[in-house]
C-alpha atoms as a PDB file:
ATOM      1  CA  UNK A   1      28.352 -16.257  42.895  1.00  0.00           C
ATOM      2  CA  UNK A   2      25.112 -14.320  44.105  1.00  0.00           C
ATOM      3  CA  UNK A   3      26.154 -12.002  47.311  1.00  0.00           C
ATOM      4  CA  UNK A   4      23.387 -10.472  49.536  1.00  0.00           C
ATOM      5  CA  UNK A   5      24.892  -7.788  51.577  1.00  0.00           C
ATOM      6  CA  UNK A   6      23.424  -5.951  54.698  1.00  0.00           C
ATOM      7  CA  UNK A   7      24.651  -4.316  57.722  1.00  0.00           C
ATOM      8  CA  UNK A   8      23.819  -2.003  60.980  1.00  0.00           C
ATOM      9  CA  UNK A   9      20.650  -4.411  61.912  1.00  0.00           C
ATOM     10  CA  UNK A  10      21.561  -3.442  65.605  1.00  0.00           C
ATOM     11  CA  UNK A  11      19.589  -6.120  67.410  1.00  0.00           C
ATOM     12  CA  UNK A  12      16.550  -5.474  65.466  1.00  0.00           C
ATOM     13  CA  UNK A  13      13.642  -8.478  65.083  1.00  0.00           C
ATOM     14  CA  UNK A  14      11.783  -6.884  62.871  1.00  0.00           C
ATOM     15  CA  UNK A  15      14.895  -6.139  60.369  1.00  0.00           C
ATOM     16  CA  UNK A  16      16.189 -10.164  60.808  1.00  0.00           C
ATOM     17  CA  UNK A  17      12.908 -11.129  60.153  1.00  0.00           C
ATOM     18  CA  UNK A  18      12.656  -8.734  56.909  1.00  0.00           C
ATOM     19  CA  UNK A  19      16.296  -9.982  55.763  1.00  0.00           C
ATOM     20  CA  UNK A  20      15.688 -13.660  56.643  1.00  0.00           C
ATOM     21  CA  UNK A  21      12.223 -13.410  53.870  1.00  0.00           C
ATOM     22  CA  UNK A  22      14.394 -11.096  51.296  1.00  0.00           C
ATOM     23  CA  UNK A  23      17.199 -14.136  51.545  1.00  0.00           C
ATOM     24  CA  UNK A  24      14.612 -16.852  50.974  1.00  0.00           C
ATOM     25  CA  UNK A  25      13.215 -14.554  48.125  1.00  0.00           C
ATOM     26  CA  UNK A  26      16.593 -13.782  46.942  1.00  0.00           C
ATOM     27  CA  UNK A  27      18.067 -17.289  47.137  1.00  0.00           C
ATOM     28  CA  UNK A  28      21.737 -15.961  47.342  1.00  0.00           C
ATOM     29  CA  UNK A  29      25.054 -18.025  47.280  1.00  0.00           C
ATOM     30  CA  UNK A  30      26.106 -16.122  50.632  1.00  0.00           C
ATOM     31  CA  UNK A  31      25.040 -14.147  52.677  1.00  0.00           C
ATOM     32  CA  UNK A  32      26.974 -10.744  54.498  1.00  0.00           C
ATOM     33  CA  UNK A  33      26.481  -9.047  56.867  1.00  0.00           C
ATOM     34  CA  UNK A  34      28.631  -5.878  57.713  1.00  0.00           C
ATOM     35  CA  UNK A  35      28.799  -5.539  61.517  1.00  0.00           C
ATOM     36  CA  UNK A  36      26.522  -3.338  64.133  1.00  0.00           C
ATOM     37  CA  UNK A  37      24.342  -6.430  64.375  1.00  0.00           C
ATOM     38  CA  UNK A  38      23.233  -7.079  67.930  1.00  0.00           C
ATOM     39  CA  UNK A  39      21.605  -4.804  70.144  1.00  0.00           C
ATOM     40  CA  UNK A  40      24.009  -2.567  72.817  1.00  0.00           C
ATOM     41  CA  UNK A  41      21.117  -1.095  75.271  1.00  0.00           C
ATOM     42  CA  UNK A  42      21.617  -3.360  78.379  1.00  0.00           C
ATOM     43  CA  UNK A  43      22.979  -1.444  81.325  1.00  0.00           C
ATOM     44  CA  UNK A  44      26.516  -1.706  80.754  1.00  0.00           C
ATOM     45  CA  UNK A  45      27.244  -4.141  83.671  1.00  0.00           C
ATOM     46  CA  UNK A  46      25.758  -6.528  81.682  1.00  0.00           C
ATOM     47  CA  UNK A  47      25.737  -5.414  78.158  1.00  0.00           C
ATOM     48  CA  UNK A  48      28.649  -7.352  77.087  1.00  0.00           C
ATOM     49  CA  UNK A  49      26.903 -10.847  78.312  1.00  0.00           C
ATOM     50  CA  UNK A  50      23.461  -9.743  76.986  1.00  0.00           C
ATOM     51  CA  UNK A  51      25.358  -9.208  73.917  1.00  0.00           C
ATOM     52  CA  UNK A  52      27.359 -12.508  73.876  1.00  0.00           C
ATOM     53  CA  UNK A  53      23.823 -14.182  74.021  1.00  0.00           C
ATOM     54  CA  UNK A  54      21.871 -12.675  71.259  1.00  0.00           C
ATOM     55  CA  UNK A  55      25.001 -13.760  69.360  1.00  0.00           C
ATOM     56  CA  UNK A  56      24.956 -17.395  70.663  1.00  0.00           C
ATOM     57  CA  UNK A  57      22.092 -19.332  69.927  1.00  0.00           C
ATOM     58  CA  UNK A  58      20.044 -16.764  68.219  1.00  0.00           C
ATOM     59  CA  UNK A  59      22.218 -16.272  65.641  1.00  0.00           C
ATOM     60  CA  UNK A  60      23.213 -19.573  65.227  1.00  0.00           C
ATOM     61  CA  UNK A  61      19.016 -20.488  64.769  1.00  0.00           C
ATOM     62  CA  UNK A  62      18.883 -17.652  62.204  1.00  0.00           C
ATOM     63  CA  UNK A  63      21.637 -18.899  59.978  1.00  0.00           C
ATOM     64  CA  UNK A  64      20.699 -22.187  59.950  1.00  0.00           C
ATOM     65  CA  UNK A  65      17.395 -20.875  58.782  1.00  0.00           C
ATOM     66  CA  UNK A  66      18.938 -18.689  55.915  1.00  0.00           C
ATOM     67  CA  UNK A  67      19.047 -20.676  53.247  1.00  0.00           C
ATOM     68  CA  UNK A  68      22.706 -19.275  52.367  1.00  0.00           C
ATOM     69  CA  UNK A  69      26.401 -19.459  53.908  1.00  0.00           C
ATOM     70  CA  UNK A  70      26.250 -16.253  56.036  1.00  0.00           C
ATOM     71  CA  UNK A  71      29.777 -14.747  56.741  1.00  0.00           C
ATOM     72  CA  UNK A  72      29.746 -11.883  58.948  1.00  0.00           C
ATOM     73  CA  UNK A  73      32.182  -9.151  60.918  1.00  0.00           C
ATOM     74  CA  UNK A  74      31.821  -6.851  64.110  1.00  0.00           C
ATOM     75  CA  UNK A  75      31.451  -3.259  63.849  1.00  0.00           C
ATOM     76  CA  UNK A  76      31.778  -0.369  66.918  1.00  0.00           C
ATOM     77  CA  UNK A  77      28.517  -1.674  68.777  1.00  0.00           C
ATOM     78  CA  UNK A  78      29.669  -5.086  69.104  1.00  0.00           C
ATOM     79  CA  UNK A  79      31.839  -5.773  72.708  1.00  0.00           C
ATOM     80  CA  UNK A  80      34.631  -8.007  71.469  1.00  0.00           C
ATOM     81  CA  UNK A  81      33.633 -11.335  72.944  1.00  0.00           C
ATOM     82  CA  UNK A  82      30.881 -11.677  70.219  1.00  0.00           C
ATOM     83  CA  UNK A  83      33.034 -11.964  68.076  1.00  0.00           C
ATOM     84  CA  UNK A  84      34.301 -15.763  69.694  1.00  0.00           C
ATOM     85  CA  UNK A  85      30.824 -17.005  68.195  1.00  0.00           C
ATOM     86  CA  UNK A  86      29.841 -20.710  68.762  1.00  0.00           C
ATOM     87  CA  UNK A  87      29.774 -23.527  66.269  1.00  0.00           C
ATOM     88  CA  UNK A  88      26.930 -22.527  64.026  1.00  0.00           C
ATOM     89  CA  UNK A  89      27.015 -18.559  64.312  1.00  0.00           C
ATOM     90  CA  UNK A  90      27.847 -17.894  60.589  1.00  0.00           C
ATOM     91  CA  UNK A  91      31.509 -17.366  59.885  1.00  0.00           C
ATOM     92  CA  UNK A  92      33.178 -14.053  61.635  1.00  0.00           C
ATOM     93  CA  UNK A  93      35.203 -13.008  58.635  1.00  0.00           C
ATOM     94  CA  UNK A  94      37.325 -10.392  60.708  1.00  0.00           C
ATOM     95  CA  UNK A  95      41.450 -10.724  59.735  1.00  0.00           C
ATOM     96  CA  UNK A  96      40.084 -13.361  57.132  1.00  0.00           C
ATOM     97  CA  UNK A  97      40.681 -13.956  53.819  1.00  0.00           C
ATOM     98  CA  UNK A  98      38.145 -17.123  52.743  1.00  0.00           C
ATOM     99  CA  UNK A  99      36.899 -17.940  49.445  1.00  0.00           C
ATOM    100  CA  UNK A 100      33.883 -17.318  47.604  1.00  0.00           C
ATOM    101  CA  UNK A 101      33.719 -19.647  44.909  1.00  0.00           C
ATOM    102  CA  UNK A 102      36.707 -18.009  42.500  1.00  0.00           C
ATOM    103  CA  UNK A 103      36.629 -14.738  44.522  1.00  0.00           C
ATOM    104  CA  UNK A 104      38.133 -14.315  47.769  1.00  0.00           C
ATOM    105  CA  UNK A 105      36.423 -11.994  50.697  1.00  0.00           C
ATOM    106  CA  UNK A 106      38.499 -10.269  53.238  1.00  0.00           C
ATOM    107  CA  UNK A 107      36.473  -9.080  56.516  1.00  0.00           C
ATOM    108  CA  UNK A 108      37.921  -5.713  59.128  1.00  0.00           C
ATOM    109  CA  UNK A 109      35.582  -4.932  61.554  1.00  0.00           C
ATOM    110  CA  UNK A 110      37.923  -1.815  63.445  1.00  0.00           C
ATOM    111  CA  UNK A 111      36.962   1.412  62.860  1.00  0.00           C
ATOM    112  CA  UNK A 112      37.810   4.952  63.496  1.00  0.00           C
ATOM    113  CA  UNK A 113      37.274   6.510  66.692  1.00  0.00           C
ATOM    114  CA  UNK A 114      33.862   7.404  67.404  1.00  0.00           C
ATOM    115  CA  UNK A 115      32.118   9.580  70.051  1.00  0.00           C
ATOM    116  CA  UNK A 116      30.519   6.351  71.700  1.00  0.00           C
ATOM    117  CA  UNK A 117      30.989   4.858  74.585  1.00  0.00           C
ATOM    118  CA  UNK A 118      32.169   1.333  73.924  1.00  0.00           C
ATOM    119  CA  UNK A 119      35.978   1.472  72.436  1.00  0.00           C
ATOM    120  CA  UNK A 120      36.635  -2.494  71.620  1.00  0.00           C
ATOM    121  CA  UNK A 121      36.898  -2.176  67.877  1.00  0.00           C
ATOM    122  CA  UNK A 122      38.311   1.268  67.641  1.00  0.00           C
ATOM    123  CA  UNK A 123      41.903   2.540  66.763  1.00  0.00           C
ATOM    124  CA  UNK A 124      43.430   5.829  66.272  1.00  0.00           C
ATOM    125  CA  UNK A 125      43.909   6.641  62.746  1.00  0.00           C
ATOM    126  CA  UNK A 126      47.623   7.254  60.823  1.00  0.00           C
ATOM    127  CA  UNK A 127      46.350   9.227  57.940  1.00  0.00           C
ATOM    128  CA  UNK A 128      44.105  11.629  60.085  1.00  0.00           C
ATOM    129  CA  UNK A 129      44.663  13.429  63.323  1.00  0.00           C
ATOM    130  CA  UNK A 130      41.060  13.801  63.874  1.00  0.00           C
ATOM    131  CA  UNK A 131      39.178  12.943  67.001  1.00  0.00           C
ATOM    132  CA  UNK A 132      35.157  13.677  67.939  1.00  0.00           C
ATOM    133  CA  UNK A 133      35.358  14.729  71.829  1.00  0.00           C
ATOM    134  CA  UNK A 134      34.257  11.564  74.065  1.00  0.00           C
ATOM    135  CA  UNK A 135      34.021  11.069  77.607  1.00  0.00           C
ATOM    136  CA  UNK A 136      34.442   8.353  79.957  1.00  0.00           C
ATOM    137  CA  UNK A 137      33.876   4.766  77.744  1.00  0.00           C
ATOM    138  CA  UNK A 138      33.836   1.012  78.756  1.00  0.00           C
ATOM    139  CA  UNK A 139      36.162  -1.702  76.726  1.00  0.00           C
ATOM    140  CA  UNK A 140      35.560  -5.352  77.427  1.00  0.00           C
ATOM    141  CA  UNK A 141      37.559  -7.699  80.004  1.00  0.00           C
ATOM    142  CA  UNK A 142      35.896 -10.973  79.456  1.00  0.00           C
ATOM    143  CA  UNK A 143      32.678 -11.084  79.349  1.00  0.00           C
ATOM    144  CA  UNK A 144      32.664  -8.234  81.928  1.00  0.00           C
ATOM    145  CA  UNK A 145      33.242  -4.038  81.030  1.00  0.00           C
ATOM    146  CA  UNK A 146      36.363  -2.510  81.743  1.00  0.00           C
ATOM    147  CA  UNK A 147      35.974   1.283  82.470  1.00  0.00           C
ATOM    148  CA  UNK A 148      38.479   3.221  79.622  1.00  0.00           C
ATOM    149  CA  UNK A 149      39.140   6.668  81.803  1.00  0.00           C
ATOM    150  CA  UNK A 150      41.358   7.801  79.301  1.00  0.00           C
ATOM    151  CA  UNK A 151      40.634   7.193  75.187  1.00  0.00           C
ATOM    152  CA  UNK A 152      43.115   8.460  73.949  1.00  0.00           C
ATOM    153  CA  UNK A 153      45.881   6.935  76.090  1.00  0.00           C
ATOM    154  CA  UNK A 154      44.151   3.611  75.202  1.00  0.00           C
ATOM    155  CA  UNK A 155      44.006   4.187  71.496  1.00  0.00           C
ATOM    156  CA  UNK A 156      48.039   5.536  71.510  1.00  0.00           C
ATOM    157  CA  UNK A 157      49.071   2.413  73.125  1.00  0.00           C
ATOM    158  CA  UNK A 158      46.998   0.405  70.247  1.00  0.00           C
ATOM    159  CA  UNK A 159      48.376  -0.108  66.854  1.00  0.00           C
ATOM    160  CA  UNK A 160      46.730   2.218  64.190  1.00  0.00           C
ATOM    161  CA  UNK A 161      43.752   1.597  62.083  1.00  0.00           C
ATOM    162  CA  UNK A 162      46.672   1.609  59.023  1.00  0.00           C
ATOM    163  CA  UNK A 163      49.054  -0.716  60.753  1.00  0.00           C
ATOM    164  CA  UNK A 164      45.865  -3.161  61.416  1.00  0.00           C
ATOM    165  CA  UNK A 165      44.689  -3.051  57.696  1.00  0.00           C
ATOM    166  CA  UNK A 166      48.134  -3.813  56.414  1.00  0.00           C
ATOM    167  CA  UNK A 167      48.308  -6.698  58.742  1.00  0.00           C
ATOM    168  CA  UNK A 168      45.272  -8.377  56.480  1.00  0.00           C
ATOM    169  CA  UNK A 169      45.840 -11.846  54.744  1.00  0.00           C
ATOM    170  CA  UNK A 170      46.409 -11.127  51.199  1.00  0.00           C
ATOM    171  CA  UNK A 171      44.285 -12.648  48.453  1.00  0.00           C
ATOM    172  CA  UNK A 172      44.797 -14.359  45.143  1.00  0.00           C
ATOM    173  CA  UNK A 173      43.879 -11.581  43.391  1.00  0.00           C
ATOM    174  CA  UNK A 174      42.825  -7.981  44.763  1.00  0.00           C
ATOM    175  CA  UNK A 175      41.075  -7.439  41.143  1.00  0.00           C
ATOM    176  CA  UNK A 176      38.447 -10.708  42.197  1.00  0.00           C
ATOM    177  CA  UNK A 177      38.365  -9.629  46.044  1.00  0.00           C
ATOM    178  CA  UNK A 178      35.421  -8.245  48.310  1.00  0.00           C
ATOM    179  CA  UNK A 179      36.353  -6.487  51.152  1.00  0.00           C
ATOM    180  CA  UNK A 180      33.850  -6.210  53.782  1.00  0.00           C
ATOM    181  CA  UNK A 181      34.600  -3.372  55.990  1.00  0.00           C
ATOM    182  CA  UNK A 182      32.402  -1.806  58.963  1.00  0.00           C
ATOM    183  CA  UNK A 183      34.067   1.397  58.654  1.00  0.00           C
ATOM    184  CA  UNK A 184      33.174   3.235  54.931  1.00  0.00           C
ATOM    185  CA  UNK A 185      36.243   5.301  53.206  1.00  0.00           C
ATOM    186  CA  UNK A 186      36.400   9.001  54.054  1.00  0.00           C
ATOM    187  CA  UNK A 187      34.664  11.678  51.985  1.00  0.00           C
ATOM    188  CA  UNK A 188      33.950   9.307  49.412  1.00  0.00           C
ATOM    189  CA  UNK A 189      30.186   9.787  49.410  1.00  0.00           C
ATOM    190  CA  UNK A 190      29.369   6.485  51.798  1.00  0.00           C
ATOM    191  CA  UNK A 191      30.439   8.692  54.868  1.00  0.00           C
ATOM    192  CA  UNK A 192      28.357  11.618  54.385  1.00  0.00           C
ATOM    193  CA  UNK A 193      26.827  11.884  58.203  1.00  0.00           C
ATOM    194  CA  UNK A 194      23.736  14.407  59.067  1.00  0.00           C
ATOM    195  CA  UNK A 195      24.855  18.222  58.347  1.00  0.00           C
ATOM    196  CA  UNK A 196      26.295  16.708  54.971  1.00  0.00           C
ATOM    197  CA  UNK A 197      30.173  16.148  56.290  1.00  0.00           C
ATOM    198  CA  UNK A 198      32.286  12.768  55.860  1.00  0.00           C
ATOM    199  CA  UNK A 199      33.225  10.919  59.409  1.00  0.00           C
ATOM    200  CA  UNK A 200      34.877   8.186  57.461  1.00  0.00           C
ATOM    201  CA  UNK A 201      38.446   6.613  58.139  1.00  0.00           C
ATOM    202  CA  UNK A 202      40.959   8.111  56.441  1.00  0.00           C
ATOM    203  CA  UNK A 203      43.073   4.429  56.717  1.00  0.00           C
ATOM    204  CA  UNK A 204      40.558   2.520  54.932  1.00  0.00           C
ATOM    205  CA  UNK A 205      40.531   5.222  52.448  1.00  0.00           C
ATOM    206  CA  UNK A 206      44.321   4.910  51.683  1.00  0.00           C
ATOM    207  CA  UNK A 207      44.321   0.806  51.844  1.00  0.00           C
ATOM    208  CA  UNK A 208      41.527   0.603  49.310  1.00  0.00           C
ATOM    209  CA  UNK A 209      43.099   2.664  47.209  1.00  0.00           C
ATOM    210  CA  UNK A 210      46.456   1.075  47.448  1.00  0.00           C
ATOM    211  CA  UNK A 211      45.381  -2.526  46.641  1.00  0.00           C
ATOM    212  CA  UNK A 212      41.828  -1.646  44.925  1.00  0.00           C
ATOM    213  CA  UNK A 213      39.424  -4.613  45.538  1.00  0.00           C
ATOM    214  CA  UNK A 214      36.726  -5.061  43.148  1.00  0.00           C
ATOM    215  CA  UNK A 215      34.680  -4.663  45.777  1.00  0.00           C
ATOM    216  CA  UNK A 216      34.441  -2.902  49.109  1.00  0.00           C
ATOM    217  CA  UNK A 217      30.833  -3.189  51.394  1.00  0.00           C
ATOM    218  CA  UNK A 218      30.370  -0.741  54.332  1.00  0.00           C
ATOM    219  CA  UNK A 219      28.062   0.152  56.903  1.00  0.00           C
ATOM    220  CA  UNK A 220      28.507   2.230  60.007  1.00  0.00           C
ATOM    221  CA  UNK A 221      27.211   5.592  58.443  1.00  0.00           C
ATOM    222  CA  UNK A 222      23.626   4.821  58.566  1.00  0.00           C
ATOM    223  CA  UNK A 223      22.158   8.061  56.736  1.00  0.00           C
ATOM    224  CA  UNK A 224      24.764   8.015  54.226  1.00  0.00           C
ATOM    225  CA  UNK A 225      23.024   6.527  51.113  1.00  0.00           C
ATOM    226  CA  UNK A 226      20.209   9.038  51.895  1.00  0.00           C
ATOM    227  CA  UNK A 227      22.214  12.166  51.840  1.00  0.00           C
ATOM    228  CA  UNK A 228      24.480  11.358  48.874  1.00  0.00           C
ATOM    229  CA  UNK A 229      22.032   9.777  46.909  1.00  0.00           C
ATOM    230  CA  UNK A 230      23.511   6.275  46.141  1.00  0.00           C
ATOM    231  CA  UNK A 231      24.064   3.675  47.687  1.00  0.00           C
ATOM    232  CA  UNK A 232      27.394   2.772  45.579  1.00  0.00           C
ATOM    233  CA  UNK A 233      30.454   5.399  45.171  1.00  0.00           C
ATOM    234  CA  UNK A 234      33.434   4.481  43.117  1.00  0.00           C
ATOM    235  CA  UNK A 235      36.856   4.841  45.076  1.00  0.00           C
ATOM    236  CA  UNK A 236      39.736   4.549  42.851  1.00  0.00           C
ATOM    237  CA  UNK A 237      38.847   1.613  40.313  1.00  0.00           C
ATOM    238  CA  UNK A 238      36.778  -0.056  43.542  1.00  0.00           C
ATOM    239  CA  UNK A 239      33.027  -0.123  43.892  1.00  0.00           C
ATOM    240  CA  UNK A 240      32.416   0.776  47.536  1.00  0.00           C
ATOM    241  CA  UNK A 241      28.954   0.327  48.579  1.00  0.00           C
ATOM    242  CA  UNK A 242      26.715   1.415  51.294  1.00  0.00           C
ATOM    243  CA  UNK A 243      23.562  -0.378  51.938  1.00  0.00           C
ATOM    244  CA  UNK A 244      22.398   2.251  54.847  1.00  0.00           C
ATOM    245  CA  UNK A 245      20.037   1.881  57.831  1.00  0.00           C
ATOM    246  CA  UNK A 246      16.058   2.878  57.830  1.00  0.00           C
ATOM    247  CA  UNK A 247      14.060   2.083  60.872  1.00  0.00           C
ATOM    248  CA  UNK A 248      10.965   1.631  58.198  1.00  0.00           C
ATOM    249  CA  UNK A 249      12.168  -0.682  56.333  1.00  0.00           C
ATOM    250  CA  UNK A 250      15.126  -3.735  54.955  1.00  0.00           C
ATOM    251  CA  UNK A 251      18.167  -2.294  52.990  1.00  0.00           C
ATOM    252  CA  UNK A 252      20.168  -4.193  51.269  1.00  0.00           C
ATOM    253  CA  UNK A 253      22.464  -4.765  48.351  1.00  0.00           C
ATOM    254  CA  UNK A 254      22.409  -7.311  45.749  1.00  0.00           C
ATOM    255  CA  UNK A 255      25.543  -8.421  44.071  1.00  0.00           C
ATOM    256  CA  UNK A 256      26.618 -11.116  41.132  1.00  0.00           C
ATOM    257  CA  UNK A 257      29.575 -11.411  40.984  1.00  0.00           C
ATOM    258  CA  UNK A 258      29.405 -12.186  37.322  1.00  0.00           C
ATOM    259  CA  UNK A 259      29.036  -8.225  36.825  1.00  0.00           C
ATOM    260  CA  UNK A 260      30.613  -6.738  39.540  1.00  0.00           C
ATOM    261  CA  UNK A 261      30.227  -3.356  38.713  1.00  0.00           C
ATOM    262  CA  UNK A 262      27.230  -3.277  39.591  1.00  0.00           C
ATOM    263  CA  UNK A 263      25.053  -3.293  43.169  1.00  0.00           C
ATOM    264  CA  UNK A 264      21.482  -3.262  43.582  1.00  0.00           C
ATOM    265  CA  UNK A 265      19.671  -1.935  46.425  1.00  0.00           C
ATOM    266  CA  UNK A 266      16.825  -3.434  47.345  1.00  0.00           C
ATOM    267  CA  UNK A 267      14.040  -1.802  49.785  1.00  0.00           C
ATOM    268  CA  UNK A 268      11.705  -3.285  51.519  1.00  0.00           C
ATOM    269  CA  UNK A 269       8.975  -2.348  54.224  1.00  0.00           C
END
């Protein structure tokens, strides 16, 4: 089973287009995709329907055109009706465990809080007390926003980040498992944001080490790979990977799961 793994596309043609050719090059057995994957610039009256759209048909044309299965989660850009895709949109993978073949993958697309303004797919961590200062932020009510005066009240009334990881399905074998996370592990080298700290979750840190997947994918950090100088960081016994995000060209990671202890970026303008 031949993976082809990419995330943090954020809406852009030029980087579908670049990932569609690298599939149809590639010719993998699936396809993922990591969340962060439609664009969030609309005014925010109608961001969450502008949104919904690029994720209807537009996705469901790319897919088809693949060449692959294409499973796929949310990350902290997407507004959670996205994530309701119709028939045709790839597979959200998020609470999931479905097979691949003899492996199983597991998607999560909640994160850590963040300093941005839409909170949908965030939760207050249990193994960290640490919050970036935000201001006023928007979750979604339908396929309308919902002003969120008060983050932190929101988040506290929210399970944690921990409580919604151990809530995951549970495979047939965490040794033969990908886990496709938006949110990397914290201070394990795919976190490392501009000014060289880690702004990773300290939850998905403690669940992958707890059940070790073979695998974990991550996106979320975009300049992470850059700054730490690899793309792949062991954490625990797991191989977490971080494809990364450059405006000048396609990242993404190449996986056979016949040998997976090993990812291969590949980079192309």
């Amino acid at each position: 089973m031949r993976l082809l793994f990419a995330s943090d596309i954020h809406g852009s043609p030029r980087t579908w287009n670049a990932l569609a050719g690298l599939a149809h090059e590639c010719r993998p057995d699936a396809i993922l995709l990591g969340g962060d994957l439609f664009s969030n610039s609309a005014p925010v009256e109608a961001a969450p329907a502008a949104q919904r759209g690029e994720a209807g048909e537009p996705f469901a044309r790319w897919c088809a055109a693949a060449g692959a299965p294409v499973y796929w989660i949310a990350g902290n850009h997407e507004w959670a009706t996205t994530v309701d895709p119709p028939p045709g949109a790839g597979i959200c993978v998020h609470g999931r465990c479905v097979p691949l073949g003899d492996w199983d993958l597991i998607g999560f697309s909640l994160c850590s809080p963040t300093p941005y303004w839409l909170i949908d797919h965030e939760r207050r961590e249990e193994f960290s007390t640490r919050r970036e200062p935000r201001g006023r932020c928007w979750m979604s009510q339908g396929v309308l926003p919902a002003p969120v005066d008060n983050p932190n009240r929101w988040l506290d009334a929210r399970p944690t980040l921990a409580d919604e990881l151990r809530a995951l399905p549970a495979p047939r074998d965490w040794s033969r498992t990908v886990l496709m996370a938006h949110n990397p592990p914290f201070d394990t080298g795919l976190d490392l944001r501009w000014g060289n700290f880690p702004v990773g979750s300290a939850d998905v840190r403690e669940f992958i080490l707890r059940v070790q997947p073979a695998i974990s994918l991550h996106g979320h950090i975009h300049e992470a790979p850059l700054l730490s100088g690899s793309a792949t960081h062991r954490v625990g016994r797991t191989l977490g990977c971080n494809a990364g995000r450059s405006d000048a060209a396609i990242r993404a990671l190449w996986i056979d799961l016949a040998d997976p202890g090993v990812a291969t970026l590949i980079e192309r303008p």
